[in-house]
PDB file of N, CA and C in Angstrom:
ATOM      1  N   UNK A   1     147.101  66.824 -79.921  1.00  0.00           N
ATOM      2  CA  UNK A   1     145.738  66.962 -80.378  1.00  0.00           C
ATOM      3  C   UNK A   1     145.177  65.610 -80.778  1.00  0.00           C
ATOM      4  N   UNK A   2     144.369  64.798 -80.157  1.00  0.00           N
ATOM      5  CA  UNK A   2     143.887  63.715 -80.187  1.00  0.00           C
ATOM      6  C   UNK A   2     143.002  64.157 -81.586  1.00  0.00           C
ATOM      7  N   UNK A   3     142.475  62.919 -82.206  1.00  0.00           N
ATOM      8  CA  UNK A   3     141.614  63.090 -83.401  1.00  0.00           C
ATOM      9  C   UNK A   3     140.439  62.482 -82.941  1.00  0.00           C
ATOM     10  N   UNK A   4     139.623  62.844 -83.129  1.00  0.00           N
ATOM     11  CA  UNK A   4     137.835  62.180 -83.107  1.00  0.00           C
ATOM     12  C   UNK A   4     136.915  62.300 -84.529  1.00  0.00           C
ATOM     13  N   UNK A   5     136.026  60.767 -84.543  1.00  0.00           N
ATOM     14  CA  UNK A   5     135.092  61.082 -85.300  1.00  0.00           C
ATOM     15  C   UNK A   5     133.759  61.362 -84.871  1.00  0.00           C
ATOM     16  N   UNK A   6     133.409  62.295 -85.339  1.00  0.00           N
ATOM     17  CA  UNK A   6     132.134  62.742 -85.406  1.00  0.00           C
ATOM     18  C   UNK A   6     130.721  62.347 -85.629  1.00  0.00           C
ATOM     19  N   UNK A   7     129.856  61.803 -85.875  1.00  0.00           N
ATOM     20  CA  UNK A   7     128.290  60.937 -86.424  1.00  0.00           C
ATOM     21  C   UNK A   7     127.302  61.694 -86.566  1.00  0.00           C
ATOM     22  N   UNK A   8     126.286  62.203 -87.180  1.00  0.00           N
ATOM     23  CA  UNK A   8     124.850  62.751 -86.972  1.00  0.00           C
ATOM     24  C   UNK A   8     124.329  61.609 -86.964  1.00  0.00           C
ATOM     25  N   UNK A   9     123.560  61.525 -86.064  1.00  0.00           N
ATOM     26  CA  UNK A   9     122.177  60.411 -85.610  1.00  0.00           C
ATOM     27  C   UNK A   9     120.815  60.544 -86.470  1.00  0.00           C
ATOM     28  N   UNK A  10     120.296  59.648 -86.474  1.00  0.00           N
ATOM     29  CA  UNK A  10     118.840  59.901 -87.311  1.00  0.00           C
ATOM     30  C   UNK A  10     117.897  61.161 -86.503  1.00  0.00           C
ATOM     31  N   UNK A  11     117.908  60.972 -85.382  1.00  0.00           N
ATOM     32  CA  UNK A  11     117.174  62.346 -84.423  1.00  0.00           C
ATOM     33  C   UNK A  11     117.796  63.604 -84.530  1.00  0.00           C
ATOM     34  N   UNK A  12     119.186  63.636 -85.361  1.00  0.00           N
ATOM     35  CA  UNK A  12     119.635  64.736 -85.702  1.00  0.00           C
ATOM     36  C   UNK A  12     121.121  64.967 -84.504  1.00  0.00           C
ATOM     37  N   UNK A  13     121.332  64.923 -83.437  1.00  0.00           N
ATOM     38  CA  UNK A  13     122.198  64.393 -82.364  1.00  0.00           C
ATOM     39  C   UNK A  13     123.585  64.186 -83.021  1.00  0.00           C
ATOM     40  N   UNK A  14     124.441  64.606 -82.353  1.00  0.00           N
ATOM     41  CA  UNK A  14     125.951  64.383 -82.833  1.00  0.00           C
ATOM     42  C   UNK A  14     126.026  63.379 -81.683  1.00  0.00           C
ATOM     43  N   UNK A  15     126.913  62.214 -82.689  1.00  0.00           N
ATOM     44  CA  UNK A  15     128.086  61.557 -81.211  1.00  0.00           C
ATOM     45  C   UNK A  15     129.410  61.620 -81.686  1.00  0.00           C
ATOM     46  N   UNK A  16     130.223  61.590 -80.990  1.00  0.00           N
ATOM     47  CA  UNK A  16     131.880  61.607 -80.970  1.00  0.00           C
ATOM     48  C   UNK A  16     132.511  60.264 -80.454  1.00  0.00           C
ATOM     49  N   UNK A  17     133.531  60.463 -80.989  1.00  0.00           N
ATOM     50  CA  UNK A  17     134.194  59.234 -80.798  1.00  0.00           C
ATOM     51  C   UNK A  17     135.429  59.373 -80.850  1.00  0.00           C
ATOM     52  N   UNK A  18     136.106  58.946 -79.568  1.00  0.00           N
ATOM     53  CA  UNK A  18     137.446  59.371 -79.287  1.00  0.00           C
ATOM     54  C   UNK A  18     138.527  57.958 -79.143  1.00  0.00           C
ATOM     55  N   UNK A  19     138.907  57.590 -80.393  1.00  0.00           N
ATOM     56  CA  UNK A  19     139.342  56.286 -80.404  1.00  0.00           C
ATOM     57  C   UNK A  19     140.908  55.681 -79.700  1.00  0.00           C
ATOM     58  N   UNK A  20     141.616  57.038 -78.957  1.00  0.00           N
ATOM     59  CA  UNK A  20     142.546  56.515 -78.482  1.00  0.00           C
ATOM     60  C   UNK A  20     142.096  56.553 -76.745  1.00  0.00           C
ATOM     61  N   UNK A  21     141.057  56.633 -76.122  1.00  0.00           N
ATOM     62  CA  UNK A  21     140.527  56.286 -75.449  1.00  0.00           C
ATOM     63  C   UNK A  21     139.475  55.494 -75.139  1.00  0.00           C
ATOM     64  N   UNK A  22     138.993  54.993 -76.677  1.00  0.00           N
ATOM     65  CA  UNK A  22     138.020  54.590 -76.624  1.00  0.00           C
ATOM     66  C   UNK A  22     136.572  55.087 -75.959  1.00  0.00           C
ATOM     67  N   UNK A  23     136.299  55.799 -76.036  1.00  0.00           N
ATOM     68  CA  UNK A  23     135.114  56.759 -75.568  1.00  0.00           C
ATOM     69  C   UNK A  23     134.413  57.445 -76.510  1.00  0.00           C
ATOM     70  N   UNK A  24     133.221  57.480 -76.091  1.00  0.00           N
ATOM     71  CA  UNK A  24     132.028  57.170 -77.409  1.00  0.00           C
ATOM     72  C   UNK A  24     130.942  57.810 -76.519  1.00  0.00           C
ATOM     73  N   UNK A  25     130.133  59.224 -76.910  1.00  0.00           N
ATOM     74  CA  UNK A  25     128.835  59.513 -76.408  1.00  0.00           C
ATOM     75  C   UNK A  25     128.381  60.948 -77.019  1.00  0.00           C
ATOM     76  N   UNK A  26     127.120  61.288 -76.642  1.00  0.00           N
ATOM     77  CA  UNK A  26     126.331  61.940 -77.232  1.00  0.00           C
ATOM     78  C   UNK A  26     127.025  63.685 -76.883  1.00  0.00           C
ATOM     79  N   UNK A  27     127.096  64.367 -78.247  1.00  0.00           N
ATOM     80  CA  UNK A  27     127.705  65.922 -77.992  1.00  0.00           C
ATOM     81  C   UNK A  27     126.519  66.547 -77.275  1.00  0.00           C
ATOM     82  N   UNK A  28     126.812  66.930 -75.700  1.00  0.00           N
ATOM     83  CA  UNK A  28     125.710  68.239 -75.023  1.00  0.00           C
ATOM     84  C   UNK A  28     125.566  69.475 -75.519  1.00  0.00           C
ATOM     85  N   UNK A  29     126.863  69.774 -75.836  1.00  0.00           N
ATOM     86  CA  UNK A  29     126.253  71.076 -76.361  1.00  0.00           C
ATOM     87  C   UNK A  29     127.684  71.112 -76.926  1.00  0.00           C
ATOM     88  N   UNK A  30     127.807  72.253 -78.074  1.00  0.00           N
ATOM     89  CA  UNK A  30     128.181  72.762 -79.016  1.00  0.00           C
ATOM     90  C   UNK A  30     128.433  74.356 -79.242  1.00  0.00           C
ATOM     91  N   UNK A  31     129.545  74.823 -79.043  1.00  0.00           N
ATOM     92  CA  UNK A  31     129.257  76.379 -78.911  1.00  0.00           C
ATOM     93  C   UNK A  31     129.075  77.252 -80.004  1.00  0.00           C
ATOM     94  N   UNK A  32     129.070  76.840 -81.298  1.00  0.00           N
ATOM     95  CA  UNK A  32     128.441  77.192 -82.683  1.00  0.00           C
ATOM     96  C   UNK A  32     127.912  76.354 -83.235  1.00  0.00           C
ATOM     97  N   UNK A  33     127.127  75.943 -83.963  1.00  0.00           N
ATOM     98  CA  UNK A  33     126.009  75.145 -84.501  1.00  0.00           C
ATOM     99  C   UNK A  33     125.286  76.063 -85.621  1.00  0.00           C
ATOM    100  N   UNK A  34     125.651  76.816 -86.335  1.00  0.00           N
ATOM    101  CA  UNK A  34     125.139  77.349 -87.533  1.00  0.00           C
ATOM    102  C   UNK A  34     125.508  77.225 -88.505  1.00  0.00           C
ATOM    103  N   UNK A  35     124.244  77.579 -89.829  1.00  0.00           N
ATOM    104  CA  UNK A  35     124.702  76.933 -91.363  1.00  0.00           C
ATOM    105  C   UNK A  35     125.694  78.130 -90.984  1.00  0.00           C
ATOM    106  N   UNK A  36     125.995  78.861 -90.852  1.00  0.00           N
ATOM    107  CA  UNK A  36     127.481  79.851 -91.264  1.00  0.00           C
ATOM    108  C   UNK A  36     128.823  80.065 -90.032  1.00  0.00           C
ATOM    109  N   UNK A  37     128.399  79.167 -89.530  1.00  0.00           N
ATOM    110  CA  UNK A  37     129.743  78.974 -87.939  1.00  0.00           C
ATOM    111  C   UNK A  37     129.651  78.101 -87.016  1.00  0.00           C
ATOM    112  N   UNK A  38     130.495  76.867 -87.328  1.00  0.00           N
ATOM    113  CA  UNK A  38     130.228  75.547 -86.616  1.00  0.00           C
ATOM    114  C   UNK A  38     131.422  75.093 -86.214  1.00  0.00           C
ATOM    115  N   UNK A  39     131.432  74.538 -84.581  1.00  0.00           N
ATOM    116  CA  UNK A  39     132.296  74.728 -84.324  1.00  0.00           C
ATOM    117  C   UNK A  39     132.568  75.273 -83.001  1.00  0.00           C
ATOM    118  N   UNK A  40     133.929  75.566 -82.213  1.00  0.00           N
ATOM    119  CA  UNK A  40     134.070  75.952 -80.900  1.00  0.00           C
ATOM    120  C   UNK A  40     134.512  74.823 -79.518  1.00  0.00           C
ATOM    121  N   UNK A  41     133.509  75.537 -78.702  1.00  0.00           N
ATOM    122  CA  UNK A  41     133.958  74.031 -77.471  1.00  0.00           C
ATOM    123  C   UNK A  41     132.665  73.140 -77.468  1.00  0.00           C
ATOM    124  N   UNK A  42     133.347  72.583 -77.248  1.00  0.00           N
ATOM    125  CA  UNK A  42     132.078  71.291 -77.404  1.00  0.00           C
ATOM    126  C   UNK A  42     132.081  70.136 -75.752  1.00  0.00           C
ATOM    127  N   UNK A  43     131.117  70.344 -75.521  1.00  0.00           N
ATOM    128  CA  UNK A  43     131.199  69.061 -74.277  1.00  0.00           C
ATOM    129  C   UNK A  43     130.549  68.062 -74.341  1.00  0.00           C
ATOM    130  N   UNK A  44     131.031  66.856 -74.244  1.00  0.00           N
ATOM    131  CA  UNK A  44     129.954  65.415 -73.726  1.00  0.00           C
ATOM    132  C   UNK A  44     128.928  65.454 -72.975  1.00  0.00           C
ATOM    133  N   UNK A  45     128.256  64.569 -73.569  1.00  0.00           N
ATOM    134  CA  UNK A  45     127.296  64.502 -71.934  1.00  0.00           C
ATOM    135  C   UNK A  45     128.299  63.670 -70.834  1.00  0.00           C
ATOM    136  N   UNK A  46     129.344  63.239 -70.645  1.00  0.00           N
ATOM    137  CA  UNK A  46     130.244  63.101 -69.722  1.00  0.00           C
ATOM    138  C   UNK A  46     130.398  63.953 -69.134  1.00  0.00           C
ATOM    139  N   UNK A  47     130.703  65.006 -69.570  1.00  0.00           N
ATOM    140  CA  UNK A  47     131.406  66.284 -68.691  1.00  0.00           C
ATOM    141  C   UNK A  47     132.875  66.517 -69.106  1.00  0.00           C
ATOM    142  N   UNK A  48     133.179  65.651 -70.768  1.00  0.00           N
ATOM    143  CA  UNK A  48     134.799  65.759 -71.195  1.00  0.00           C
ATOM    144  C   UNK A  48     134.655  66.662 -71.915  1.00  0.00           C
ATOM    145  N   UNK A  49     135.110  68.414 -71.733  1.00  0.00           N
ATOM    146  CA  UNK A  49     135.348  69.199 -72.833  1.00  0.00           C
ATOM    147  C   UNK A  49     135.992  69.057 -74.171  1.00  0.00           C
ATOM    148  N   UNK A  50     136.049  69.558 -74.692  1.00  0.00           N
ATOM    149  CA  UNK A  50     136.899  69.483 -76.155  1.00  0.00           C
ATOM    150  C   UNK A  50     137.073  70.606 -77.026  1.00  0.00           C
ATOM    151  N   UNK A  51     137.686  71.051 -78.264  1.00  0.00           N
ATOM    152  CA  UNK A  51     137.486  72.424 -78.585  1.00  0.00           C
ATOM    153  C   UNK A  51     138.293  72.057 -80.123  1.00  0.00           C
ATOM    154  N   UNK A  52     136.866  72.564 -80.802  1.00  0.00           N
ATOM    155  CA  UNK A  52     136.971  72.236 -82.640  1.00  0.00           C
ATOM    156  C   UNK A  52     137.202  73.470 -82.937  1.00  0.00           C
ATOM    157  N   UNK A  53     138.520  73.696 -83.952  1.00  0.00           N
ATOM    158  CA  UNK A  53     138.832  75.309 -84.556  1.00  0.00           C
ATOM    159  C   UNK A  53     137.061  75.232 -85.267  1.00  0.00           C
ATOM    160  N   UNK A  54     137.013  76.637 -85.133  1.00  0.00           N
ATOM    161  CA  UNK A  54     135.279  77.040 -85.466  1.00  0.00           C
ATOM    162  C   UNK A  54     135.479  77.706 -87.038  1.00  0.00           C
ATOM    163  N   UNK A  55     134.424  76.736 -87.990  1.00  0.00           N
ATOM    164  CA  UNK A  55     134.350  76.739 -89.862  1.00  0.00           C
ATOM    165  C   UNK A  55     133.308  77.392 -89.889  1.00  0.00           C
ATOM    166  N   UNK A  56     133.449  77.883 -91.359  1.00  0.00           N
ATOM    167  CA  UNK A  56     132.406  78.574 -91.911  1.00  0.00           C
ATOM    168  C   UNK A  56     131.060  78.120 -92.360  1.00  0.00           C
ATOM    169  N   UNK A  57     131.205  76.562 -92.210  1.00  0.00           N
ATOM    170  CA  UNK A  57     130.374  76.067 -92.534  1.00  0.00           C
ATOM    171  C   UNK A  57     130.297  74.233 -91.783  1.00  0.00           C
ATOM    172  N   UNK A  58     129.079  73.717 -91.316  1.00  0.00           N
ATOM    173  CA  UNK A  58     129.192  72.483 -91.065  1.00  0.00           C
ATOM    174  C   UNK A  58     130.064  71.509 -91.793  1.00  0.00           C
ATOM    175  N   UNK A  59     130.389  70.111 -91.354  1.00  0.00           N
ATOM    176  CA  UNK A  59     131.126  69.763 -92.502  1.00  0.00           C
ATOM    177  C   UNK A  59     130.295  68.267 -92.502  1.00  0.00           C
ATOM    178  N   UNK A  60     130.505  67.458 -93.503  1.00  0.00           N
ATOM    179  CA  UNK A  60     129.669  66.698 -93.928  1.00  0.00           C
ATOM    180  C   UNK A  60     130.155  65.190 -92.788  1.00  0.00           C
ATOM    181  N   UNK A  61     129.037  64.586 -92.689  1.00  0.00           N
ATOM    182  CA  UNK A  61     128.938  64.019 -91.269  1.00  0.00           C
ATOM    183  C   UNK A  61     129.143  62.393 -92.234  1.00  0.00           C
ATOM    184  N   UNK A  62     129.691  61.365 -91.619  1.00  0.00           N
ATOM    185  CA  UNK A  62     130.578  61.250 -90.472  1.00  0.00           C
ATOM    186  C   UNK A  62     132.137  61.408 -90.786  1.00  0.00           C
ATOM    187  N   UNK A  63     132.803  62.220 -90.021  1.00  0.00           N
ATOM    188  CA  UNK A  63     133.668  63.296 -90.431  1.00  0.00           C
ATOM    189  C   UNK A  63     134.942  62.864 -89.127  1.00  0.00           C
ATOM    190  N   UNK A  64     136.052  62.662 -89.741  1.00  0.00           N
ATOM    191  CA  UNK A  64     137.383  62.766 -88.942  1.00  0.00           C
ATOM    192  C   UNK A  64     138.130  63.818 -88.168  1.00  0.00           C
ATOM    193  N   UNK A  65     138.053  64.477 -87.596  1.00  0.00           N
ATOM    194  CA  UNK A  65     138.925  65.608 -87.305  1.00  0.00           C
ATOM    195  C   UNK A  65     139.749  65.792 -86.041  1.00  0.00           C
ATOM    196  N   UNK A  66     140.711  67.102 -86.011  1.00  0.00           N
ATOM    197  CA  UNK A  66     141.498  67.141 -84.805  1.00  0.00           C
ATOM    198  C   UNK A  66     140.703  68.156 -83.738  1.00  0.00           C
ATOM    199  N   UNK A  67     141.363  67.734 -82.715  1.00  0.00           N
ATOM    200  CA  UNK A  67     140.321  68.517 -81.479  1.00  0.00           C
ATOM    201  C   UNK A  67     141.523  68.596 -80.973  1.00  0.00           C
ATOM    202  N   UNK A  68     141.060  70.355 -79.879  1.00  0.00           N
ATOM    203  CA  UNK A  68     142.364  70.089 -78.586  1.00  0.00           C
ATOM    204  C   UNK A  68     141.374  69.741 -77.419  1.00  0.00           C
ATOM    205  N   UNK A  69     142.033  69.717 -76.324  1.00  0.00           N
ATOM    206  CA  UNK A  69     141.072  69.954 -75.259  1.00  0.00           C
ATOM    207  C   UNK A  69     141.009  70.871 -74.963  1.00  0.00           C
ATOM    208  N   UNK A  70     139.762  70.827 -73.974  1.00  0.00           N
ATOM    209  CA  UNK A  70     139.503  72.407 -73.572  1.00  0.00           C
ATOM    210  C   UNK A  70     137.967  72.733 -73.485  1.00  0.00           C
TER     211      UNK A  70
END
């Protein structure tokens, strides 16, 4: 399970950051995004999936966490 950090942008925009590849870009989409379930698969605008266990709540940005792929 690689680790990534996370960013909210001033436009509101997540980016990720995947530092043992060095790869860095804007989250396309997000398969939960609510104040009460955030979280799921998540893809780049690359086209690199990823997949965050899904919380009860957002978590405060800019934020460390583990991802699998997927």
């Amino acid at each position: 399970m690689p680790k990534v950090i996370l960013r909210r942008q001033g436009d509101g925009s997540l980016t990720c950051y995947v530092p043992k590849k060095d790869l860095e870009g804007k989250v396309a989409s997000l398969e939960f995004n609510e104040d009460d379930r955030w979280g799921g698969r998540m893809v780049l605008e690359d086209g690199t999936a990823l997949f965050i266990e899904p919380m009860k709540a957002p978590p405060i940005f800019p934020v460390e966490m583990r991802v699998s792929r997927g």
